[in-house]
Protein backbone atom coordinates (compact mmCIF):
# COMPACT_ATOMS: atom_id res chain seq x y z
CA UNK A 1 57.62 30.32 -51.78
CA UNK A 2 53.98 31.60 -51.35
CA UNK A 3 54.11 32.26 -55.53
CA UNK A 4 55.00 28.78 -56.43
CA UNK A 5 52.16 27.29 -53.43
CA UNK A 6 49.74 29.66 -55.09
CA UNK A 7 50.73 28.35 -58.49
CA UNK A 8 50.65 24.52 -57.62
CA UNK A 9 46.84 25.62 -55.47
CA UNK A 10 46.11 27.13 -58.82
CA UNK A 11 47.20 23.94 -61.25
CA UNK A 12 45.43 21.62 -57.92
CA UNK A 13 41.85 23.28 -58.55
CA UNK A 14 42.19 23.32 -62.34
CA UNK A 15 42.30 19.71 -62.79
CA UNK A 16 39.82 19.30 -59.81
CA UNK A 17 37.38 21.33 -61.46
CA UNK A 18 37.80 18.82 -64.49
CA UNK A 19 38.36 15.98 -62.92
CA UNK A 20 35.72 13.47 -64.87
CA UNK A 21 33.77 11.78 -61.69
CA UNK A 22 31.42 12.48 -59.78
CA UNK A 23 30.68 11.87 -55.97
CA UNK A 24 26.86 11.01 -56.36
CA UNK A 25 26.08 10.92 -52.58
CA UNK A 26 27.91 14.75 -52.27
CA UNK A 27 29.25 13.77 -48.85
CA UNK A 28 32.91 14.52 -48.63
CA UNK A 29 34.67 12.88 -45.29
CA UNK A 30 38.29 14.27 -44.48
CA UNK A 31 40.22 12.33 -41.73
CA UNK A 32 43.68 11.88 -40.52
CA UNK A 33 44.18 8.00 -40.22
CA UNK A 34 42.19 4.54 -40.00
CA UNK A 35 44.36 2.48 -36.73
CA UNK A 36 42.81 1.44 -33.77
CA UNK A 37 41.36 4.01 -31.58
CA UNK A 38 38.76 6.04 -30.26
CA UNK A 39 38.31 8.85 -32.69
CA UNK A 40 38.89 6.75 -35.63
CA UNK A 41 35.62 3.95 -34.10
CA UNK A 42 33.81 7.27 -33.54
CA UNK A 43 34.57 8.36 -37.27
CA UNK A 44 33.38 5.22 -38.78
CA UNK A 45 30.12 5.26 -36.71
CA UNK A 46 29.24 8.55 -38.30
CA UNK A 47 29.94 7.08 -41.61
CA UNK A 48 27.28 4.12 -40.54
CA UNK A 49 24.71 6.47 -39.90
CA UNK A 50 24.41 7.79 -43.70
CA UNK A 51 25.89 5.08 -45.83
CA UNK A 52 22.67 2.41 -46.07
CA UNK A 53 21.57 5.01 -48.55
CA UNK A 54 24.68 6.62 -49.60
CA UNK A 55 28.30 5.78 -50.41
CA UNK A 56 29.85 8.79 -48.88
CA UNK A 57 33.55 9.83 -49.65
CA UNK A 58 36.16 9.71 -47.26
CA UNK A 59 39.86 10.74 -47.95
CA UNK A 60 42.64 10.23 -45.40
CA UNK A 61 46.24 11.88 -45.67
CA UNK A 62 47.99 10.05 -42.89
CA UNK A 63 49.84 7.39 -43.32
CA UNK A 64 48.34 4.77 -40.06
CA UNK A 65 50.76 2.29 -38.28
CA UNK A 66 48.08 -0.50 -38.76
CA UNK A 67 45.31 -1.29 -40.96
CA UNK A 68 42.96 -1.03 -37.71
CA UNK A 69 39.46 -0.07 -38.06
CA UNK A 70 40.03 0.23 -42.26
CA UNK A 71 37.88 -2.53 -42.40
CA UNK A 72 34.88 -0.34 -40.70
CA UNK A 73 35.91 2.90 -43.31
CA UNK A 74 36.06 0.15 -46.75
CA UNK A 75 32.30 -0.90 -45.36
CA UNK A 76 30.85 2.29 -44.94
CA UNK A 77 32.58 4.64 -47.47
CA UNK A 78 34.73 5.09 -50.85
CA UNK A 79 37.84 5.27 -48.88
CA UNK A 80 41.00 7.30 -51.07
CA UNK A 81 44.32 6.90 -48.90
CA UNK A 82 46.15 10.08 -50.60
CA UNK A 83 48.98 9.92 -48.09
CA UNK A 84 51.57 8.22 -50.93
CA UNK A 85 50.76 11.37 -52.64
CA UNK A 86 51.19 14.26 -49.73
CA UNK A 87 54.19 16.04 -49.10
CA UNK A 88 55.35 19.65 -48.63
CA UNK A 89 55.71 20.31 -52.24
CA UNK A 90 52.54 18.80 -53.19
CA UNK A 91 49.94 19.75 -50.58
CA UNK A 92 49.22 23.23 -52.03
CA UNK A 93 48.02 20.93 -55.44
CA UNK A 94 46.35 18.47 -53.29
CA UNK A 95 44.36 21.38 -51.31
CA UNK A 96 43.33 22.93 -54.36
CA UNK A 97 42.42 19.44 -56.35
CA UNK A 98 40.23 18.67 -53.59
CA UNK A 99 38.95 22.22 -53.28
CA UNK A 100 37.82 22.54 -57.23
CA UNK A 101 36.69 19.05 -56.98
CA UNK A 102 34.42 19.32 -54.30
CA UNK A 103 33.38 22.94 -55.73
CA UNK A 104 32.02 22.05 -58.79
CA UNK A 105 29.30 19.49 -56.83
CA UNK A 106 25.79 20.83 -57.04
CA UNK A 107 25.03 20.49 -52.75
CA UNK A 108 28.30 19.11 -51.43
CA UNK A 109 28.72 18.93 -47.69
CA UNK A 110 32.64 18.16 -46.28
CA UNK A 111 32.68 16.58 -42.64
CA UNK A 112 36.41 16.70 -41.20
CA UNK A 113 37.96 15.86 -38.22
CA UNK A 114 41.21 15.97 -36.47
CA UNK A 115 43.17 17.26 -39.56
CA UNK A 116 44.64 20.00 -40.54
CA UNK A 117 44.71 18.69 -44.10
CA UNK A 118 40.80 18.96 -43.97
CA UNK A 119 40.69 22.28 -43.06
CA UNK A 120 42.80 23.94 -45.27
CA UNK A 121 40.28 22.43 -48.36
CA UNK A 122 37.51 23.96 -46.45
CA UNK A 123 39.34 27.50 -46.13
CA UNK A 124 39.16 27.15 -50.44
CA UNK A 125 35.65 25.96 -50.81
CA UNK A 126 32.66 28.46 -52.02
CA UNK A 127 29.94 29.43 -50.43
CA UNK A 128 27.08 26.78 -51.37
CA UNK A 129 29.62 23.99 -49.80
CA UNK A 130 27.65 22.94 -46.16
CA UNK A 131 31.04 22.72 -44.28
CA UNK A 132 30.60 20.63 -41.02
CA UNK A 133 34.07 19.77 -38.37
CA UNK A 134 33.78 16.98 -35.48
CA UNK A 135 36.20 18.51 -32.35
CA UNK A 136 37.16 15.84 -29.74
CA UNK A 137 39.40 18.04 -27.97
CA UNK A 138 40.54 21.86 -28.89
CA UNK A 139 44.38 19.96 -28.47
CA UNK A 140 44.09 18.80 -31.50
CA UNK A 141 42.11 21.27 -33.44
CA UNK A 142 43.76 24.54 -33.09
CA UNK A 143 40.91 27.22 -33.39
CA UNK A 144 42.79 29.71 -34.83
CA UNK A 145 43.12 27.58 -37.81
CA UNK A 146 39.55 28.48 -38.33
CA UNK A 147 39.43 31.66 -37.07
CA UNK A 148 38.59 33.88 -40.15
CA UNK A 149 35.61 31.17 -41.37
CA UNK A 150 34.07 30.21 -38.12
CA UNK A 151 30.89 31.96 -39.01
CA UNK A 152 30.43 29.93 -42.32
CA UNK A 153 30.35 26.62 -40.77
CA UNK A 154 27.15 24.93 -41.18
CA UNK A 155 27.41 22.73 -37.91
CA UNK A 156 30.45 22.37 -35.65
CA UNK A 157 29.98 19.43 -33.16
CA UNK A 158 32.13 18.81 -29.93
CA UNK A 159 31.75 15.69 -27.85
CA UNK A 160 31.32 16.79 -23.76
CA UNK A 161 30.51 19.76 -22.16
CA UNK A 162 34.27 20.83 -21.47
CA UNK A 163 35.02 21.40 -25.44
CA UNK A 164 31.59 22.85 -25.70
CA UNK A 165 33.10 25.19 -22.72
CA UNK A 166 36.42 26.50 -23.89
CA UNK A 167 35.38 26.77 -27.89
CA UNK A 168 32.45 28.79 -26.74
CA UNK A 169 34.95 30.58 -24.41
CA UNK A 170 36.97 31.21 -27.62
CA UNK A 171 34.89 32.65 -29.51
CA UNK A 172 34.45 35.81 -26.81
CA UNK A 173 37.52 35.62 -26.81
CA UNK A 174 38.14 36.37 -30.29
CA UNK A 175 35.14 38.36 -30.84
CA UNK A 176 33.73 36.07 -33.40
CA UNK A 177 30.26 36.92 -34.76
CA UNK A 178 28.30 35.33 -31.84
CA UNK A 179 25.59 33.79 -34.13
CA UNK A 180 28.39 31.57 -34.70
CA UNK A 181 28.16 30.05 -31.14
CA UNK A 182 24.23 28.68 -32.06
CA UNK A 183 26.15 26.37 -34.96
CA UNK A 184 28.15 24.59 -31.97
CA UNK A 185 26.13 20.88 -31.73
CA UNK A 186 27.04 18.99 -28.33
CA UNK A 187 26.60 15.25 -29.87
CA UNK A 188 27.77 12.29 -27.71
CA UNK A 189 29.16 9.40 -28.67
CA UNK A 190 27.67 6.03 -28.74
CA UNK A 191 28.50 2.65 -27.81
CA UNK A 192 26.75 -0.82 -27.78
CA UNK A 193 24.87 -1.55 -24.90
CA UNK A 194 24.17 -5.06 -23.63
CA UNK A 195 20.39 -5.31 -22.92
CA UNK A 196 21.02 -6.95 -19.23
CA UNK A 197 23.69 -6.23 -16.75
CA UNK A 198 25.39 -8.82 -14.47
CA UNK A 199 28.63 -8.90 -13.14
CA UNK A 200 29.82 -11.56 -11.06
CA UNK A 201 31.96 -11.09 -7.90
CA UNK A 202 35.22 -12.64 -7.97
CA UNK A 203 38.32 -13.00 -5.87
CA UNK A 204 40.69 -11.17 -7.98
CA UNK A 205 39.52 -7.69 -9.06
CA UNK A 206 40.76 -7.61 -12.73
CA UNK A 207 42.25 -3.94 -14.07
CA UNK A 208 41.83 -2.62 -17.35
CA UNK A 209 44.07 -0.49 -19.59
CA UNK A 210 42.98 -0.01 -22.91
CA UNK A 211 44.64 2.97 -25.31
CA UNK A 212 47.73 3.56 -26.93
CA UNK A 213 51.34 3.24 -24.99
CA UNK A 214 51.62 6.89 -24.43
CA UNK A 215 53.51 7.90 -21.52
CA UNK A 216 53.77 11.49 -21.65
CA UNK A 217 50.03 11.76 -22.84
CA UNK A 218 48.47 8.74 -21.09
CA UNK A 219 50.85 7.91 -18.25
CA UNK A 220 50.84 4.19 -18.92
CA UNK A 221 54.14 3.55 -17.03
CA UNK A 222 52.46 5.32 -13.90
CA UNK A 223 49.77 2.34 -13.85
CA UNK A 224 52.76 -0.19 -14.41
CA UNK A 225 54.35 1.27 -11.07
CA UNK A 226 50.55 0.69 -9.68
CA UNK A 227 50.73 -3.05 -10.46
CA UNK A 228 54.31 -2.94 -9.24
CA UNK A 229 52.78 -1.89 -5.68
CA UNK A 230 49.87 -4.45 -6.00
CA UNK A 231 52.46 -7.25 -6.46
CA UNK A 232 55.13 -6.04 -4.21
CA UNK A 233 51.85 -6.12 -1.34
CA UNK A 234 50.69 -9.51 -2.72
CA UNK A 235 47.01 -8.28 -3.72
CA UNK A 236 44.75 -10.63 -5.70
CA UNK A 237 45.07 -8.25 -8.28
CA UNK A 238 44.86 -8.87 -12.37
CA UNK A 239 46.01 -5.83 -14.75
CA UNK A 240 45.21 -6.29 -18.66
CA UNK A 241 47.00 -3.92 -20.92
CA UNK A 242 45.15 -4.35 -24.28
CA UNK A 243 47.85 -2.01 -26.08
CA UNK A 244 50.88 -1.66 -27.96
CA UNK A 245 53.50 -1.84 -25.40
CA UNK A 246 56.59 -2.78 -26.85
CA UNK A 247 58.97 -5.56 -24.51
CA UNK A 248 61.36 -3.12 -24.42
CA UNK A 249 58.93 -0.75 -22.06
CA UNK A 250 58.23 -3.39 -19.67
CA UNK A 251 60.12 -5.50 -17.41
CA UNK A 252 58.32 -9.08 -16.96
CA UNK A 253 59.51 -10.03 -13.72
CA UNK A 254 58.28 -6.26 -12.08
CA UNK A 255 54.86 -7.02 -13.95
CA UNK A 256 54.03 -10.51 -13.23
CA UNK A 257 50.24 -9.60 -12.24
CA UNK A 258 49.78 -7.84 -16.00
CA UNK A 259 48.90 -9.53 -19.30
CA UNK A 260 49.42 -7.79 -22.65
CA UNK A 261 47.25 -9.24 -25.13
CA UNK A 262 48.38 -6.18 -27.73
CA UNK A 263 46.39 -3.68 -29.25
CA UNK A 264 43.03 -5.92 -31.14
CA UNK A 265 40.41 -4.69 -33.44
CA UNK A 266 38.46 -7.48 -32.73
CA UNK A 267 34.87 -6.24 -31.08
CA UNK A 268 33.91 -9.45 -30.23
CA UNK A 269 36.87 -10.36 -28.10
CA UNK A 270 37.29 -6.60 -26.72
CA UNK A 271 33.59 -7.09 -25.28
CA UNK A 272 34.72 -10.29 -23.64
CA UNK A 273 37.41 -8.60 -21.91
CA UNK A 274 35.19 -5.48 -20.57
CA UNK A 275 32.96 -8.35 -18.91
CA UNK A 276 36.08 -9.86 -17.52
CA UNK A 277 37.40 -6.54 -16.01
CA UNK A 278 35.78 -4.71 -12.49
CA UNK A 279 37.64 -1.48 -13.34
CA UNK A 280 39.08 0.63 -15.80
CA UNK A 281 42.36 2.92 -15.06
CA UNK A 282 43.25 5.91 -17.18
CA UNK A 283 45.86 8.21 -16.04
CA UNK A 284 45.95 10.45 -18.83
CA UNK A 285 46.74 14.24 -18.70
CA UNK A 286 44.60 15.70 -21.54
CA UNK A 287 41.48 13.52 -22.77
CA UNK A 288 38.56 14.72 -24.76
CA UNK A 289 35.56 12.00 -22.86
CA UNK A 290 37.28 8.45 -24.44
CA UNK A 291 35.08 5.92 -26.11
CA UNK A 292 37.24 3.38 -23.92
CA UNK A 293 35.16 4.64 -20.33
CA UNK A 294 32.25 4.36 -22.63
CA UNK A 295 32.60 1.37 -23.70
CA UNK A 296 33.87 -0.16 -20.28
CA UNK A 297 30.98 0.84 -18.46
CA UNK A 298 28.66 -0.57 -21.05
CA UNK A 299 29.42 -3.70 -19.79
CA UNK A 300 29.46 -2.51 -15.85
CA UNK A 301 33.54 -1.61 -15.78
CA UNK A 302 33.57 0.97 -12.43
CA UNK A 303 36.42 4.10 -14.31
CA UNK A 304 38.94 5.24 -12.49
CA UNK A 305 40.19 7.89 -13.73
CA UNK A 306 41.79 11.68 -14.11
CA UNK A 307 39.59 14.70 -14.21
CA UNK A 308 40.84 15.98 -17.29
CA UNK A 309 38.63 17.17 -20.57
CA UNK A 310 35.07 16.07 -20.30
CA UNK A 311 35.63 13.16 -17.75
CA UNK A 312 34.28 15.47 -14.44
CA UNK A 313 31.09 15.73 -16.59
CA UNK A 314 30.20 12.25 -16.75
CA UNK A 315 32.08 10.47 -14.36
CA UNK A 316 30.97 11.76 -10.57
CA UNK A 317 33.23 10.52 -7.78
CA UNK A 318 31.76 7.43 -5.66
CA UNK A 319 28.75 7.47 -7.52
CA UNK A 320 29.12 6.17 -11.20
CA UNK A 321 33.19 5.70 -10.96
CA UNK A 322 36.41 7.21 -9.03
CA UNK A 323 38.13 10.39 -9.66
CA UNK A 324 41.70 11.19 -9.61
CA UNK A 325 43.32 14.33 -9.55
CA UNK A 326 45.18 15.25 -12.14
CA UNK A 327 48.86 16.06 -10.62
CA UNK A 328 52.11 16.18 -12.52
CA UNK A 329 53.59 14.64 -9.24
CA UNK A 330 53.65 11.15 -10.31
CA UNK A 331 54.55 9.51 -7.17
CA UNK A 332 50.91 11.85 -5.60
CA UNK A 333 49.21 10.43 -8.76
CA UNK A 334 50.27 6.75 -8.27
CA UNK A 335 49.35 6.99 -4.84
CA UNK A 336 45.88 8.18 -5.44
CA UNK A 337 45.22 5.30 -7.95
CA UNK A 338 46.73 2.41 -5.48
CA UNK A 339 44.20 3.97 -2.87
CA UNK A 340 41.33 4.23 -5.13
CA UNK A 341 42.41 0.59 -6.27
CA UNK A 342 42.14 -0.64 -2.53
CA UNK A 343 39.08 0.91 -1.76
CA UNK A 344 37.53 -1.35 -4.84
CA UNK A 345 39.30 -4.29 -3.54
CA UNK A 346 38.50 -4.17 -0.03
CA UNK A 347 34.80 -3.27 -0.14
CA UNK A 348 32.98 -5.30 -2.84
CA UNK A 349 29.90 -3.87 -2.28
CA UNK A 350 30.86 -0.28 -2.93
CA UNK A 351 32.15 -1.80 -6.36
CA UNK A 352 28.81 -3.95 -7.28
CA UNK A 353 26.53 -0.10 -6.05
CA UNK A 354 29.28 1.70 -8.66
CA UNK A 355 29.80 -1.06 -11.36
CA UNK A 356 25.55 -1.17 -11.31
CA UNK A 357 25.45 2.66 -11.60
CA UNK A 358 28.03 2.65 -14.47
CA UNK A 359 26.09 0.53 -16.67
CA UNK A 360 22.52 2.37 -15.58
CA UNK A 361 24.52 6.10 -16.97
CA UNK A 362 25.72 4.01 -19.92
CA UNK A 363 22.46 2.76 -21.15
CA UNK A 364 21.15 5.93 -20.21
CA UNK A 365 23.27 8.65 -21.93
CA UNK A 366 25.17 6.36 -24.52
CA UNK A 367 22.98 4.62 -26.75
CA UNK A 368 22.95 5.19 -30.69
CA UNK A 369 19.18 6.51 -31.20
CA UNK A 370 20.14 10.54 -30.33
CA UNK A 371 23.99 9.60 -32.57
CA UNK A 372 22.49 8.52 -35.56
CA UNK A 373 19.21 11.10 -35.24
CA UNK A 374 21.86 14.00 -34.99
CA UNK A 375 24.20 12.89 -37.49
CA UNK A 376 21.75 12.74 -40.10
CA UNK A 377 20.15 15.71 -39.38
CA UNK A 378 23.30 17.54 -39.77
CA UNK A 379 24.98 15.60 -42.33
CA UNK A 380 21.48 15.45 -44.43
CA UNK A 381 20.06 18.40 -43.63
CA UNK A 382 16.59 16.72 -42.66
């Protein structure tokens, strides 16, 4: 088997070396998919930050369960969907295509991010290639993929302080050259932030879910069981689950305090809802730092949420949102978020001081000048 993938790698680079085009901006972009969700909005930001001059390249191998953000990827790059094309018998020719394609550029530089499809070109390209990865979380970008080329990498940027952390911790681990650990680039992400702030107090306190139905990753039938609790104790309480929860998961007479407006890649109406909402709830059990809190407290949206990943770095307990503890008991967890729920409700004040404080760290920390400044720099080389 590994003489007929070296033989199809072989016939791949061939016909990738002499492939007649040419990618004039030499910016190769490898991603996994183009639906709705945080890494894929954070992926088609860093697109925006080169493509006024440029039309950068950016190939995708995963076949997405919605067009989603495509529309953001069509503006901002040549996007080639080769996922009709990938399978196990033809990914050794597609890895070695992409590898003599991208070889025979004069100053190419590949960007990839969570996939695995993206680093096995990179593990084939020569040395004047600029090679440059994007890790949101070290879940889904297993390290020892890159083990044996870690030095080589031009850049590799990581999103909070916890994946800056553990890949750092990695590398001692593995006794990789530690000049290596200078190319690791802490780059946050952005978000749009409204130029004023104002919130206005209401009776209900409105919840927000936003994310992918997930429950073994993000728990979303724990936060159900919260609004279960909230209606069963008749609280003026509002949950909005802007997600893809299928009827099947949900049973409308339990939920009658929740909406489900479905999963939108509409900016415009998202932003409405954010300055609807008081809080955020996420649940989740592994997170990198989501775009959602981001975005949410943008617009003044107090998180509530689990100290996983790079949350406990931004998010401070009682002073620009509420922590959770992560616990795999979910009747301790569900408790924790109905009391941290209550406190919001019952003392308004504590949730104008944290909903203010939100959108001061937001406007603060999460606006684009230091994004686009970095990107380029990296992505440029100026």
């Amino acid at each position: 088997m590994k003489l007929l993938n070296n033989i199809l790698y072989s016939i791949g680079k061939i016909v990738g070396k002499n492939f007649p085009a040419e990618n004039k901006s030499q910016l190769f972009f490898f991603f996994e998919n183009y639906w709705v969700g945080g890494a894929e909005k954070v992926h088609a930001d860093i697109l925006e930050t080169v493509s006024e001059e440029f039309k950068p390249w950016a190939i995708f191998k995963r076949n997405s369960n919605s067009k989603g953000f495509k529309y953001l990827f069509e503006r901002h790059s040549l996007m080639i969907d080769i996922t009709d094309y990938y399978n196990y018998l033809t990914r050794p020719i597609l890895v070695g295509f992409w590898a003599g394609f991208i070889n025979k550029h004069k100053n190419p530089t590949v960007f990839c991010s969570n996939t695995f499809f993206g680093y096995e070109v990179i593990e084939k390209l020569e040395d004047h290639v600029r090679f440059i990865d994007l890790i949101h979380n070290l879940k889904f970008c297993n390290p020892l993929k890159t083990f044996k080329i870690a030095h080589k990498f031009y850049a590799r940027v990581v999103i909070d302080h916890n994946t800056l952390n553990n890949l750092t911790e990695f590398y001692d681990q593995y006794k990789i050259n530690p000049e290596a650990k200078n190319k690791i680039i802490l780059i946050s992400n952005k978000t749009y932030i409204p130029s004023y702030y104002e919130k206005p107090s209401k009776d209900i306190l409105n919840i927000l879910y936003i994310g992918r139905y997930q429950p073994e990753l993000k728990r979303t039938n724990l936060l159900f069981e919260v609004a279960q609790k909230c209606q069963t104790e008749n609280l003026p309480v509002k949950f909005k689950f802007v997600s893809d929860v299928d009827e099947k998961d949900i049973d409308p007479a339990l939920l009658k305090n929740c909406e489900f407006p479905g999963m939108s890649k509409d900016t415009e109406k998202i932003n409405e809802i954010y300055k609807e909402s008081d809080a955020l709830f996420l649940l989740s059990k592994s997170e990198g730092f989501p775009m959602v809190i981001m975005e949410g407290m943008a617009y003044g949206v107090v998180p509530v949420v689990t100290d996983v990943g790079g949350i406990p770095y931004r998010i401070k307990h009682m002073k620009n949102g509420l922590i959770i503890n992560n616990n795999d008991n979910d009747k301790i967890l569900i408790e924790e978020a109905f009391n941290n729920l209550k406190l919001l409700l019952n003392d308004r004040n504590q949730l104008k001081q944290l909903s203010q404080n939100a959108y001061n760290y937001a406007k603060e920390n999460f606006n684009g000048d230091n994004f686009r400044e970095k990107y380029r720099k990296i992505l440029l080389d100026s």
